[in-house]
Protein backbone atom coordinates (compact mmCIF):
# COMPACT_ATOMS: atom_id res chain seq x y z
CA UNK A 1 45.11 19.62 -52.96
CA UNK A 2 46.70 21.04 -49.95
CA UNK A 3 49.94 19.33 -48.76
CA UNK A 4 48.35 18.50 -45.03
CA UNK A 5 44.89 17.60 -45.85
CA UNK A 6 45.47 13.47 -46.27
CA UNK A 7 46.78 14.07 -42.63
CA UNK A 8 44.71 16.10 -40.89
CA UNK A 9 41.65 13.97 -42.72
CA UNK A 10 43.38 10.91 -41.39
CA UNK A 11 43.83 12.42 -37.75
CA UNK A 12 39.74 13.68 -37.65
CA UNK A 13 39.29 10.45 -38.94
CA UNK A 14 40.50 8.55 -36.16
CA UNK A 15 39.62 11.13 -33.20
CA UNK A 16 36.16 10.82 -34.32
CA UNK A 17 35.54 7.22 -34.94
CA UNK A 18 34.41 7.61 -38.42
CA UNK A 19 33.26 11.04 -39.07
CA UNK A 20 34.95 12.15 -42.36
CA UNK A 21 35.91 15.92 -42.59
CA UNK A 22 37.66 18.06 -45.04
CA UNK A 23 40.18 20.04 -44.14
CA UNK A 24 40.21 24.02 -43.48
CA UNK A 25 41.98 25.58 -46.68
CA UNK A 26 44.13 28.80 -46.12
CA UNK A 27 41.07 30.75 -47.04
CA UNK A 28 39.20 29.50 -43.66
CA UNK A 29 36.55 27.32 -46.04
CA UNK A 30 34.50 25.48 -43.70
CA UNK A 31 35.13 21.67 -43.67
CA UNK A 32 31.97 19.91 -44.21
CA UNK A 33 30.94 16.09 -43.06
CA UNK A 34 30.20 13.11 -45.04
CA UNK A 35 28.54 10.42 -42.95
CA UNK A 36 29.77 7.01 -43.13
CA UNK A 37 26.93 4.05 -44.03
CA UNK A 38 27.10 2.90 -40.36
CA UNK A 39 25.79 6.10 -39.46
CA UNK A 40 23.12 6.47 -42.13
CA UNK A 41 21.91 3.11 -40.70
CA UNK A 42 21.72 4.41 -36.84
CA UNK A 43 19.67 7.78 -37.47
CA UNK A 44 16.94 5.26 -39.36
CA UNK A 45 16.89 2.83 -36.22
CA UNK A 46 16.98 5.19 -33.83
CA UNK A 47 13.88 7.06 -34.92
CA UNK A 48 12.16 3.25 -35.00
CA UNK A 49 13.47 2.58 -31.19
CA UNK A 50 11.47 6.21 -30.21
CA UNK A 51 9.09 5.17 -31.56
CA UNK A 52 8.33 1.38 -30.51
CA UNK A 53 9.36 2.96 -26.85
CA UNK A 54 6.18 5.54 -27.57
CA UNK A 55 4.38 2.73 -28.86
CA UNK A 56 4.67 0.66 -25.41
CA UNK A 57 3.95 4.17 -23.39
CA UNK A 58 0.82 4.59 -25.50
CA UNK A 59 -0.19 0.90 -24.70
CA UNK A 60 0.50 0.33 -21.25
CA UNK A 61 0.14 3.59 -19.96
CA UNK A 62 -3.51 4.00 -17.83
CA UNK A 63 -3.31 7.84 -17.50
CA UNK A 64 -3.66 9.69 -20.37
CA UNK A 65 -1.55 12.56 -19.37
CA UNK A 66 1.39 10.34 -18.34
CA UNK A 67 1.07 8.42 -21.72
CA UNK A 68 0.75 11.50 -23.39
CA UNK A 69 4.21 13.14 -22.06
CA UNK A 70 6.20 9.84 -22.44
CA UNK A 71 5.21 9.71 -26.10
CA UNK A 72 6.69 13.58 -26.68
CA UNK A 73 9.74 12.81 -24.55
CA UNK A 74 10.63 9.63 -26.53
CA UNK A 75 9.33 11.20 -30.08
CA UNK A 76 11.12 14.61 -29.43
CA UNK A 77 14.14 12.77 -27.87
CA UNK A 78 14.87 9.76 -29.76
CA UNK A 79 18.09 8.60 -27.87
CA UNK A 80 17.57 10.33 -24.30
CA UNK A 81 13.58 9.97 -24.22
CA UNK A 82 13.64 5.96 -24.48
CA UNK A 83 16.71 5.60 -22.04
CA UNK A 84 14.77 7.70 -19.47
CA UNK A 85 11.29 5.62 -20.31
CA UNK A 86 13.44 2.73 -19.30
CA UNK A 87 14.41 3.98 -16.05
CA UNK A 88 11.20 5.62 -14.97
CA UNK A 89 8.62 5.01 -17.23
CA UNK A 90 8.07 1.23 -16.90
CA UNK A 91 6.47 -0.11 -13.90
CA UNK A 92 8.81 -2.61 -12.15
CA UNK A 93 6.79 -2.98 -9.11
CA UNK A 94 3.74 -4.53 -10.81
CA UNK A 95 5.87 -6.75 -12.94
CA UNK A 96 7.85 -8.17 -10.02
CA UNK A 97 4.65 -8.41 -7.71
CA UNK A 98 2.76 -10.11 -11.03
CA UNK A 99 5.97 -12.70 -11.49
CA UNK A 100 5.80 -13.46 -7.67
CA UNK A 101 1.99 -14.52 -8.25
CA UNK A 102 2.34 -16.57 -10.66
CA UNK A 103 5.04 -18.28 -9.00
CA UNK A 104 2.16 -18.56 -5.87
CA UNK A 105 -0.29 -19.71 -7.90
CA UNK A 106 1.57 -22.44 -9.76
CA UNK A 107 2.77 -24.02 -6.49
CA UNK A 108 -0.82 -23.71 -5.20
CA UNK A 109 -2.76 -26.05 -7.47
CA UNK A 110 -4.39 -28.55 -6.51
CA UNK A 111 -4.39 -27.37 -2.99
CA UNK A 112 -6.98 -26.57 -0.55
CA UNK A 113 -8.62 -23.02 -0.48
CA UNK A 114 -6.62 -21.10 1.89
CA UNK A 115 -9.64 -19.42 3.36
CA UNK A 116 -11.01 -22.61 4.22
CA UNK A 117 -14.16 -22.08 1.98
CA UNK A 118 -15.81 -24.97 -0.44
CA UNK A 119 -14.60 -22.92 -3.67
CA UNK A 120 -12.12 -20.14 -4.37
CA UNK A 121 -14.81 -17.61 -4.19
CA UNK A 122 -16.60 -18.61 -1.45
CA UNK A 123 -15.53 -18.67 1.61
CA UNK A 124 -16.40 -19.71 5.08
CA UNK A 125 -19.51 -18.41 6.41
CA UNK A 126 -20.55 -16.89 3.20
CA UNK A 127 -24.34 -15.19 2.69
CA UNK A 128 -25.71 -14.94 -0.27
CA UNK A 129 -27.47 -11.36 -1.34
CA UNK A 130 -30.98 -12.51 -0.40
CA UNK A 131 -29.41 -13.04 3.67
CA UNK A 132 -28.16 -9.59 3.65
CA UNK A 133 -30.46 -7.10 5.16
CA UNK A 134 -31.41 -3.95 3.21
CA UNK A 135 -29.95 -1.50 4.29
CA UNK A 136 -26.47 -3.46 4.02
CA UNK A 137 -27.17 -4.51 0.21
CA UNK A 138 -25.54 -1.42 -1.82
CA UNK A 139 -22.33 -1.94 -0.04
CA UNK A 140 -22.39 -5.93 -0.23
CA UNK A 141 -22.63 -5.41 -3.80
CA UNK A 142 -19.61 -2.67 -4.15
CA UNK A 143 -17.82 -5.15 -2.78
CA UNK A 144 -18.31 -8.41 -4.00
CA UNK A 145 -18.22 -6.83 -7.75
CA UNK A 146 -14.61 -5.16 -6.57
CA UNK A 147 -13.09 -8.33 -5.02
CA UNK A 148 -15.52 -11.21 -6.43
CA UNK A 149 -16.42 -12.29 -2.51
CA UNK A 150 -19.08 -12.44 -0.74
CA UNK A 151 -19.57 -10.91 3.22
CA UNK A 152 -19.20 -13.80 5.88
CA UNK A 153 -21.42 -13.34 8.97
CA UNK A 154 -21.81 -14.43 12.68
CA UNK A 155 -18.44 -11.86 13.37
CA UNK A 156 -17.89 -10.02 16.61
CA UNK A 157 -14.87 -7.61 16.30
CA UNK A 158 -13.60 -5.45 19.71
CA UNK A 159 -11.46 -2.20 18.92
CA UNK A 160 -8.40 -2.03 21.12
CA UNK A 161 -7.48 1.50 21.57
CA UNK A 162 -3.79 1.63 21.05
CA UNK A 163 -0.93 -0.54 22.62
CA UNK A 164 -2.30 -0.54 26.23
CA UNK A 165 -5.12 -2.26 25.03
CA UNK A 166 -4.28 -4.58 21.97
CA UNK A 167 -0.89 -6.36 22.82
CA UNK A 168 -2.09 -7.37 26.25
CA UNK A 169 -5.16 -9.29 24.31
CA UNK A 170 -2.32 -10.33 21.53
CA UNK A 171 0.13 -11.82 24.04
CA UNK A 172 -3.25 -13.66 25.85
CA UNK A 173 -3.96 -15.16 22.93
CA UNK A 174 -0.76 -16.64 21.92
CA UNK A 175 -0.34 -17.92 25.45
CA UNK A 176 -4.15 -19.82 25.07
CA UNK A 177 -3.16 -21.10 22.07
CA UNK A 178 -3.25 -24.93 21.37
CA UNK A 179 -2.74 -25.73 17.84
CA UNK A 180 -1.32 -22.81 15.94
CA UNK A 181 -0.24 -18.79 15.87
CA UNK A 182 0.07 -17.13 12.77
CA UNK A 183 1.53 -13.97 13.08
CA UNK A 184 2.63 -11.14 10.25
CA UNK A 185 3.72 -7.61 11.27
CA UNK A 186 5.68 -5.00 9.23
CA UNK A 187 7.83 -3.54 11.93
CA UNK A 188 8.68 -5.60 15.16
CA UNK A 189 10.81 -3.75 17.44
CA UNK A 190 12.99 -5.85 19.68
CA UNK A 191 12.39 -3.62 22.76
CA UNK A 192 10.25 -4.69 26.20
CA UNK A 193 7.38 -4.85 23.96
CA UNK A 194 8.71 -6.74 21.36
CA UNK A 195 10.73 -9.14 23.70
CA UNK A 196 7.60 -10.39 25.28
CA UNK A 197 6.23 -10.72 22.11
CA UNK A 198 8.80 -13.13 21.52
CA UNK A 199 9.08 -15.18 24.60
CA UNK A 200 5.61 -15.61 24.38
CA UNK A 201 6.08 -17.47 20.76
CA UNK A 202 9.05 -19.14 21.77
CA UNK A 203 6.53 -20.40 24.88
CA UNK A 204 4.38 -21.58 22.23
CA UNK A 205 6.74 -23.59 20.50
CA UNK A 206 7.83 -25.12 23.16
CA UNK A 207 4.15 -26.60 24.31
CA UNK A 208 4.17 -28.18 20.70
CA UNK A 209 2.42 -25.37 19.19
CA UNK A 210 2.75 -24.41 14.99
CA UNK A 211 4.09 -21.02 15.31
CA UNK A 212 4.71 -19.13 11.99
CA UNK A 213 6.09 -15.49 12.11
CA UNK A 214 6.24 -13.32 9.09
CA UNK A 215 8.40 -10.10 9.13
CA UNK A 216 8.48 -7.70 5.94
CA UNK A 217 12.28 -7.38 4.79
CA UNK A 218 12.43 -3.26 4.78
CA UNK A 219 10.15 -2.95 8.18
CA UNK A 220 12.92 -5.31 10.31
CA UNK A 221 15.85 -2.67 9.62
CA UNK A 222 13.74 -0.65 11.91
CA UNK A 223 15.10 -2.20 14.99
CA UNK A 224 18.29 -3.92 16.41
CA UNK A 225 19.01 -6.56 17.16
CA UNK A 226 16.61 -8.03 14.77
CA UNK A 227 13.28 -9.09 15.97
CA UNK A 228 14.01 -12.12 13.39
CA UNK A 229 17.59 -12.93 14.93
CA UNK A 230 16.16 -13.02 18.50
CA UNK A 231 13.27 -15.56 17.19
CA UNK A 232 15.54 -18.25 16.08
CA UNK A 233 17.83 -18.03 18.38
CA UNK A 234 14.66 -19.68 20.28
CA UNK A 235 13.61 -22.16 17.47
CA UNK A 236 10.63 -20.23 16.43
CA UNK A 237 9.86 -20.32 12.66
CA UNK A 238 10.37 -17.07 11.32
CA UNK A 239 10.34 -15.99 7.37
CA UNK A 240 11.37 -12.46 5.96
CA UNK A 241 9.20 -11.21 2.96
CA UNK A 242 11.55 -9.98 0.36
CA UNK A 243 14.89 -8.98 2.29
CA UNK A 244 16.65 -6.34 0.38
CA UNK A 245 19.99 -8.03 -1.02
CA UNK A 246 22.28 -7.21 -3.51
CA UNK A 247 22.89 -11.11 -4.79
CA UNK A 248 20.42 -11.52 -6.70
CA UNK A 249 19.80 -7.97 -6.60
CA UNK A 250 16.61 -7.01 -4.23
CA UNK A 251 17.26 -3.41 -3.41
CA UNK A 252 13.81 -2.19 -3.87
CA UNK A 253 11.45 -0.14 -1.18
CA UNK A 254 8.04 -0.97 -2.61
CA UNK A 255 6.66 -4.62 -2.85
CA UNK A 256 6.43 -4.09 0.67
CA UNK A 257 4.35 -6.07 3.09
CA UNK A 258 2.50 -3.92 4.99
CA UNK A 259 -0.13 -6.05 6.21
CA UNK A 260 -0.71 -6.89 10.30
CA UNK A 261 -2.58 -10.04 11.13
CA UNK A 262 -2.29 -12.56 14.21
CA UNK A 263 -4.58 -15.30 14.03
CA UNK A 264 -4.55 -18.32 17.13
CA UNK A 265 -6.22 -21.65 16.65
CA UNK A 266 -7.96 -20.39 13.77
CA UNK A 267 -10.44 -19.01 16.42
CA UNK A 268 -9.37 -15.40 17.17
CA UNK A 269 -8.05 -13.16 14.87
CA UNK A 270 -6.35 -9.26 14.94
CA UNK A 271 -5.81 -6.83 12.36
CA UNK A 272 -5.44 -3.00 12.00
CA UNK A 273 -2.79 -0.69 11.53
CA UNK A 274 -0.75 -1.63 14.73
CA UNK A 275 3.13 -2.66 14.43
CA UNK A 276 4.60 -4.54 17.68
CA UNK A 277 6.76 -1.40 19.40
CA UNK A 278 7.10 0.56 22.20
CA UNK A 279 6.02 4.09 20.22
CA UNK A 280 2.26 2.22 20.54
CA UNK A 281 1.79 2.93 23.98
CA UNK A 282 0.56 6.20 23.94
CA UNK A 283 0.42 6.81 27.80
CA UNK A 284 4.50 6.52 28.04
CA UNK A 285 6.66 9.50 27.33
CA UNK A 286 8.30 8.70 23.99
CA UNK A 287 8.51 11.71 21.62
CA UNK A 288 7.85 9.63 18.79
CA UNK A 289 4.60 7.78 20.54
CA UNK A 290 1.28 7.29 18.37
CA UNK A 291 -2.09 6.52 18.91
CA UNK A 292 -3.81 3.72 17.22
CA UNK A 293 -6.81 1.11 16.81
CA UNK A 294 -5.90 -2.06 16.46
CA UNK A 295 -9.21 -4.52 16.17
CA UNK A 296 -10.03 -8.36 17.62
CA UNK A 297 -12.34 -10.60 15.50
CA UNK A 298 -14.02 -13.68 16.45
CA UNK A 299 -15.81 -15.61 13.92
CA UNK A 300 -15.61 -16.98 10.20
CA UNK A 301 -13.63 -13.80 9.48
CA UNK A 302 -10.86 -15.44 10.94
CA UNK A 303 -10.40 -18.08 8.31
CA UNK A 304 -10.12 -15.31 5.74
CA UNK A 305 -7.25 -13.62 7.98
CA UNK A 306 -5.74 -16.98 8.27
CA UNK A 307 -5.79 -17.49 4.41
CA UNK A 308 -4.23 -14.52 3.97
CA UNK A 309 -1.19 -14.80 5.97
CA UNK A 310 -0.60 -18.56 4.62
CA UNK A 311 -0.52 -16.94 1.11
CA UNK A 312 1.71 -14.43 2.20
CA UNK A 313 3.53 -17.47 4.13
CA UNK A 314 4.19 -19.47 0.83
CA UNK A 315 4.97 -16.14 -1.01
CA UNK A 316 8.20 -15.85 1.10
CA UNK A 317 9.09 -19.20 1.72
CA UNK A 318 7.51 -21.25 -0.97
CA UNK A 319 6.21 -23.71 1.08
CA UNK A 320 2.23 -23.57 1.02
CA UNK A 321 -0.08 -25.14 3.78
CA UNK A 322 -3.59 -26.15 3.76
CA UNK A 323 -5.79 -24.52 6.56
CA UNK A 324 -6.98 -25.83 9.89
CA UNK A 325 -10.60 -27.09 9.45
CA UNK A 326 -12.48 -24.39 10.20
CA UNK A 327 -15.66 -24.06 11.92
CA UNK A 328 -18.19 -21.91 11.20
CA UNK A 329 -19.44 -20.61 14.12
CA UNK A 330 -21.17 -17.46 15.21
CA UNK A 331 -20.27 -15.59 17.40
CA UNK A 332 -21.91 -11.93 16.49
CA UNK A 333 -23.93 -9.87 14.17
CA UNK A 334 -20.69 -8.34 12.02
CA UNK A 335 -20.55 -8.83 8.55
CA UNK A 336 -17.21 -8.94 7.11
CA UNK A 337 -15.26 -9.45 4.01
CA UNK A 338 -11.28 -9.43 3.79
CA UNK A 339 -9.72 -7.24 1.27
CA UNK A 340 -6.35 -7.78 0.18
CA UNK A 341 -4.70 -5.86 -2.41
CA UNK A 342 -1.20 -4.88 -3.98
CA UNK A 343 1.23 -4.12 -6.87
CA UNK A 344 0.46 -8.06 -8.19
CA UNK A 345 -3.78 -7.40 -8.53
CA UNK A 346 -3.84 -4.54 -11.44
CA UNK A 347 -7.53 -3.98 -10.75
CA UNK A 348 -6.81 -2.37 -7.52
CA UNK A 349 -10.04 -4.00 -5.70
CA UNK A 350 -8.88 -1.87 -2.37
CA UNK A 351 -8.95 1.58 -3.80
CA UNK A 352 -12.07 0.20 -5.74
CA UNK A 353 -13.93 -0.31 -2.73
CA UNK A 354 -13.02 2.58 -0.98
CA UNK A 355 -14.58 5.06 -3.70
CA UNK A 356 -17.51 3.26 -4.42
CA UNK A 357 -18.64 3.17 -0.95
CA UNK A 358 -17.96 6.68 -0.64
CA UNK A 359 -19.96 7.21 -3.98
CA UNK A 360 -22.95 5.41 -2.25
CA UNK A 361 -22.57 7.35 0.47
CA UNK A 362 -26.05 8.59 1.41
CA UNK A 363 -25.61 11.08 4.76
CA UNK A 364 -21.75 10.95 6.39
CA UNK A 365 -18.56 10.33 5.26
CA UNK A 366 -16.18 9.58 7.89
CA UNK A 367 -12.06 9.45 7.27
CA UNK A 368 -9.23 9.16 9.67
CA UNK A 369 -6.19 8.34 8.63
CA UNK A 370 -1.59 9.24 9.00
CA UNK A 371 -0.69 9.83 5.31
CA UNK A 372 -3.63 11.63 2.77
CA UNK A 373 -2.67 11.84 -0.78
CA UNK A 374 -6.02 10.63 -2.75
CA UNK A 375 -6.12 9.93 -6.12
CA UNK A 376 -8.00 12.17 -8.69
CA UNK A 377 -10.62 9.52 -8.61
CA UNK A 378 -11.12 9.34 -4.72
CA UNK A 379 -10.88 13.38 -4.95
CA UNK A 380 -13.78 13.05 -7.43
CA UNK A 381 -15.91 10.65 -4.99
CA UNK A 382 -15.40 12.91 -2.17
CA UNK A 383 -16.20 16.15 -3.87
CA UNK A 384 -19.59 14.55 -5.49
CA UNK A 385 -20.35 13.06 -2.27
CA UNK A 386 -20.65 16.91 -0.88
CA UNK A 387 -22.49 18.24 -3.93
CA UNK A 388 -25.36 15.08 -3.06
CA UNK A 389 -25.61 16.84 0.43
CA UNK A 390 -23.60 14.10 2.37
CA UNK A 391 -21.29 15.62 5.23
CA UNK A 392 -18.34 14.45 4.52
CA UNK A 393 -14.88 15.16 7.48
CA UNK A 394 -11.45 13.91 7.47
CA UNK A 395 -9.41 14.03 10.57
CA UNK A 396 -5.39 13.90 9.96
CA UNK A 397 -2.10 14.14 12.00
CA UNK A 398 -1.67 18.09 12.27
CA UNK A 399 1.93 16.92 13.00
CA UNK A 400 2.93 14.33 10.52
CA UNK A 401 5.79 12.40 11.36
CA UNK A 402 6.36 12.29 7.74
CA UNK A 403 6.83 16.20 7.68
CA UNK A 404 7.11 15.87 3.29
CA UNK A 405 3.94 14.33 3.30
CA UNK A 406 1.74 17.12 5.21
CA UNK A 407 3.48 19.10 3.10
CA UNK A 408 2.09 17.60 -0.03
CA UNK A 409 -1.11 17.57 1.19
CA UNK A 410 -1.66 20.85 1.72
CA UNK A 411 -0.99 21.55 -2.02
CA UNK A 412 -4.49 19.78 -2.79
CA UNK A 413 -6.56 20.93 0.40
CA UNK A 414 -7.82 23.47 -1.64
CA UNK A 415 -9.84 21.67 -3.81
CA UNK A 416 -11.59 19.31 -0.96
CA UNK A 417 -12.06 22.63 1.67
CA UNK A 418 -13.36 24.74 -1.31
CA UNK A 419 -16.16 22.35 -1.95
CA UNK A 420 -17.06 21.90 1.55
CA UNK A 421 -15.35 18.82 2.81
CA UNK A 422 -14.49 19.54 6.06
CA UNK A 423 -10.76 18.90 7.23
CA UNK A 424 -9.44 18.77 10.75
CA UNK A 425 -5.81 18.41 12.30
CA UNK A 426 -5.49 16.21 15.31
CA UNK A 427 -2.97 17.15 17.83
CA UNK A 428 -0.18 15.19 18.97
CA UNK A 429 0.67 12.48 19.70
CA UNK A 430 1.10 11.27 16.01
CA UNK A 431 -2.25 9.51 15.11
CA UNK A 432 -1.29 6.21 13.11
CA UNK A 433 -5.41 5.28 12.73
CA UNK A 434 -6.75 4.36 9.57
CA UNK A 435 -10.34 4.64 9.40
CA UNK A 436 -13.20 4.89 7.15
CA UNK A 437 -16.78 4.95 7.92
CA UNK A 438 -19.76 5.26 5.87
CA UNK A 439 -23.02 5.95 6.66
CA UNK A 440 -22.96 5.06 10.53
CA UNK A 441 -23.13 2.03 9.37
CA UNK A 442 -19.75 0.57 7.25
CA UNK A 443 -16.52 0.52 8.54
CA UNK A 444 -13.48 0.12 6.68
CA UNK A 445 -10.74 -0.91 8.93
CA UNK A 446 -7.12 -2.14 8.11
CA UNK A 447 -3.40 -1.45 7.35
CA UNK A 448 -3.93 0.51 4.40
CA UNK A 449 -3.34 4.38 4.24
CA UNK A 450 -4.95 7.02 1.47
CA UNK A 451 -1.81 7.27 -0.24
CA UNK A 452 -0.26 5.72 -3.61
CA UNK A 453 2.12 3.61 -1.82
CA UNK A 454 -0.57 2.09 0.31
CA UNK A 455 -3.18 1.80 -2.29
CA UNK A 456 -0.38 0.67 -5.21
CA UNK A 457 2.59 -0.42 -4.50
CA UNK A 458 2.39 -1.85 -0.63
CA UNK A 459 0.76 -5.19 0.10
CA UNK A 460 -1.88 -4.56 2.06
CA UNK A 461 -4.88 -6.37 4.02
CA UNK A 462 -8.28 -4.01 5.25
CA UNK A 463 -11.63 -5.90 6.21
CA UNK A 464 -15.02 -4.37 5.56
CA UNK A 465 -17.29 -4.19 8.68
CA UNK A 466 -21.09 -3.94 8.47
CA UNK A 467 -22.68 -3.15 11.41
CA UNK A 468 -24.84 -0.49 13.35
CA UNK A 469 -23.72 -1.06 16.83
CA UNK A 470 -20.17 -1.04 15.61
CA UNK A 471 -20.54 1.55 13.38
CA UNK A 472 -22.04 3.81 16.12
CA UNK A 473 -19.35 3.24 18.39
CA UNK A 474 -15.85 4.40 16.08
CA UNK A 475 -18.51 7.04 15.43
CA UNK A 476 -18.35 7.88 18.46
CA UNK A 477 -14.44 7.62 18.58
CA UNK A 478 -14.12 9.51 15.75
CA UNK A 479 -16.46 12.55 17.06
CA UNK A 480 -14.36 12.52 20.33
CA UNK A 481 -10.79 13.31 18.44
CA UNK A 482 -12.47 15.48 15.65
CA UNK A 483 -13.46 18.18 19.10
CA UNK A 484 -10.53 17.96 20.06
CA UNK A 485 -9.07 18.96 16.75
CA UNK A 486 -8.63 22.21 14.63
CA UNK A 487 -10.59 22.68 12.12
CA UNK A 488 -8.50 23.66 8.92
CA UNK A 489 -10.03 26.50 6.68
CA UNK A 490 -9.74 27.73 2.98
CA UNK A 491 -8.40 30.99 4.33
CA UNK A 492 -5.90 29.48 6.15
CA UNK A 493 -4.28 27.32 2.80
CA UNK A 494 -4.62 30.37 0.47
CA UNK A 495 -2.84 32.48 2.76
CA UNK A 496 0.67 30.24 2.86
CA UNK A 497 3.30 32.38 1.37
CA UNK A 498 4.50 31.98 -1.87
CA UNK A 499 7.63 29.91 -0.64
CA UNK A 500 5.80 27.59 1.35
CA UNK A 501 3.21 26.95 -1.75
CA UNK A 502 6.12 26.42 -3.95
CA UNK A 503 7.43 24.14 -1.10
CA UNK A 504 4.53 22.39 -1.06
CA UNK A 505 4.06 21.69 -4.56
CA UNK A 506 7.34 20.84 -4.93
CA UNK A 507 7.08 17.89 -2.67
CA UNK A 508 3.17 17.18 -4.44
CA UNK A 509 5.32 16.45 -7.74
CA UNK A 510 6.56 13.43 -6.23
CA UNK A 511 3.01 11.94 -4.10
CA UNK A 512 2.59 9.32 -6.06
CA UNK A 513 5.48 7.28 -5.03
CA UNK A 514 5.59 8.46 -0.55
């Protein structure tokens, strides 16, 4: 035994919190460890963690690939690979958004439909197949097996062709209204346009009006003061859906609500992509202007707009309302159905819709819309669509205002252009439309964009439109910007130097959460 090996043992004991080492002799033997029992026990349990973690990745996991790699990261790294499946791997959004409806639903039993309809599943104004006419029926069915509702008819819906045109008809109809205004917007700015939006309620209130206003918590930051500050400062009702805080922490991005409805008396109703702002007047000379469609409905519709916001109403404020009695009258040949969707429905009726009607798609396809980053399923629909001979065009912003996300498109261009979808980039202004028709004949109008955020984690609202005269019309609309556009080319993708593909795939990586 050498003289100093009790103390040095002692000393490696202590430095490293168990881990028992011999000594160095003078002839430079290597020491070599002897594990204690406590760390015998770990390597066992650590191995079961990686693999209860891969277990749970394997389970809940709906993409194979992304299953796949979680269960090699966890299996290969038992301590790092569960730790980073904890982070990243599990879905937060969708648990949050499911907790929040349960929460809806348990306060809402016993309650009144919020749509106004006899059951939950039917609502007002609601036609049976055998009332549809033929050439509507494939698309009734896509939807009513995607969202379990039937189309409403007697509609009329008027597109309003950006701000010029839609908050002139908004502010008319709050300042008509008798019994209520239900408004929700994601951004409200608290410029002219957004001042008058708020005298206007504030008007309301006053003549005894029940004004409700609904502002997501993210899309206020946009502006200051706050549109929601201004509001009560002249008694009108205002609630914030989700404000970021940090007690209880709230800090997240997603669980947004993105959705934009105004509905007055229960009568009139407006929906589309529009937020209340300035940049919507496209005829004014602000650098960050955009042009968009906002739309007007008249007709049963309306009660599932109205249903919709009081959801959204109770969501942030907990307080749930029955409806106005609702009249079903008819006031044109539209038939609609309200879609709403996000992180808290797992079935994803929205993006459900939106490829099947494309896969029924018998001679155009139709698709306007800011932010483009389908899913390989909607890639799928789109390329079969071409190979069954349907001509199928897609007009987007050929300067996004989002300059990461044009970027990321580009990366999968390829694949659409090669099989002869034809692509076009509209010139600015910024074009802020979303827009899908189908057929001549089906319209898709709403707040939702093609992306993962809009189609996953946002809350969003879109109605489905069927009707020829409409249909013909944004046809029309959407032939007018597409000649004015450039047409985008295979040639013209495959020829982007190698840093700008490497650029643009870099930025692809990270699609599904923009």
């Amino acid at each position: 035994m050498y003289p100093n090996a009790v103390s040095m043992e002692a000393q490696i004991w202590k430095v490293h919190g168990g881990l028992r080492v011999l000594p160095a002799n003078p002839d430079g033997a290597i020491w070599y460890p002897r594990m204690n029992t406590l760390v015998w026990l770990l390597i066992p349990l650590t191995f079961i963690m990686a693999a209860a973690v891969a277990g749970h990745a394997l389970v809940h996991k709906r993409e194979p690939r992304a299953a796949l790699g979680w269960v090699a990261v966890c299996l290969t790294f038992p301590i790092a690979g569960p730790l980073l499946y904890y982070v990243f791997g599990i879905n937060r959004v969708r648990r949050s958004a499911l907790k929040l409806r349960e929460e809806a639903l348990a306060q809402h039993v016993g309650r009144e439909w919020l749509h106004g309809g006899p059951e939950p599943l039917v609502p007002v104004g609601a036609l049976d197949e055998f009332h549809i006419p033929p050439r509507y029926r494939e698309f009734e069915r896509v939807g009513r097996s995607a969202t379990g509702m039937p189309l409403c008819g007697g509609n009329c819906m008027e597109p309003l062709f950006n701000g010029e045109q839609a908050f002139p008809r908004m502010l008319q109809a709050i300042e008509q209204a008798q019994t209520c205004v239900y408004l929700s917007t994601y951004i409200m700015e608290t410029g002219p346009q957004g001042r008058a939006f708020v005298d206007a309620l504030a008007r309301a209130v006053r003549r005894g009006v029940d004004v409700r206003v609904l502002i997501d918590g993210v899309g206020e930051k946009y502006s200051w003061p706050r549109a929601s500050t201004l509001l009560r400062r002249q008694g009108v009702p205002v609630a914030i859906f989700l404000p970021p805080r940090l007690i209880p922490p709230q800090l997240s991005i997603n669980l947004r609500n993105h959705r934009k409805v105004l509905v007055t008396d229960g009568l009139v109703g407006f929906t589309g992509g529009m937020n209340i702002g300035r940049r919507h007047l496209a005829d004014n000379d602000n650098p960050r202007r955009v042009t968009d469609v906002h739309f007007r409905f008249m007709g049963p519709v309306v009660a599932q707009l109205q249903g919709a916001f009081l959801e959204d109403w109770g969501v942030a404020t907990g307080r749930y309302t029955a409806p106005l009695p609702i009249h079903e009258q008819c006031e044109g040949d539209c038939l609609c159905r309200v879609i709403t969707d996000g992180p808290d429905n797992p079935l994803d009726p929205m993006a459900s819709v939106i490829i099947a009607v494309i896969s029924t798609a018998r001679r155009s396809v139709r698709i306007m819309t800011p932010y483009f980053l389908p899913s390989r399923d909607l890639m799928s629909a789109l390329q079969s669509a071409v190979l069954r001979g349907v001509d199928v065009r897609i007009v987007l912003p050929g300067k996004n205002n989002l300059p990461f996300v044009h970027w990321a498109t580009r990366n999968m261009l390829w694949e659409l252009l090669q099989r002869g979808v034809r692509v076009f980039y509209q010139p600015p202004p910024f074009c802020h439309t979303k827009l899908l028709i189908v057929d001549g004949s089906y319209l898709h109008v709403g707040s939702a964009n093609m992306d993962p955020r809009s189609l996953r984690l946002n809350f969003e609202l879109t109605v489905e439109v069927l009707d020829v005269n409409m249909g013909r019309q944004m046809s029309r609309h959407f032939d007018r910007i597409q000649r004015a556009s450039r047409e985008v080319t295979l040639e013209e993708v495959d020829s982007r130097s190698l840093p700008v593909r490497l650029r643009d795939a870099f930025f692809w990586l990270f699609s599904p959460y923009m």
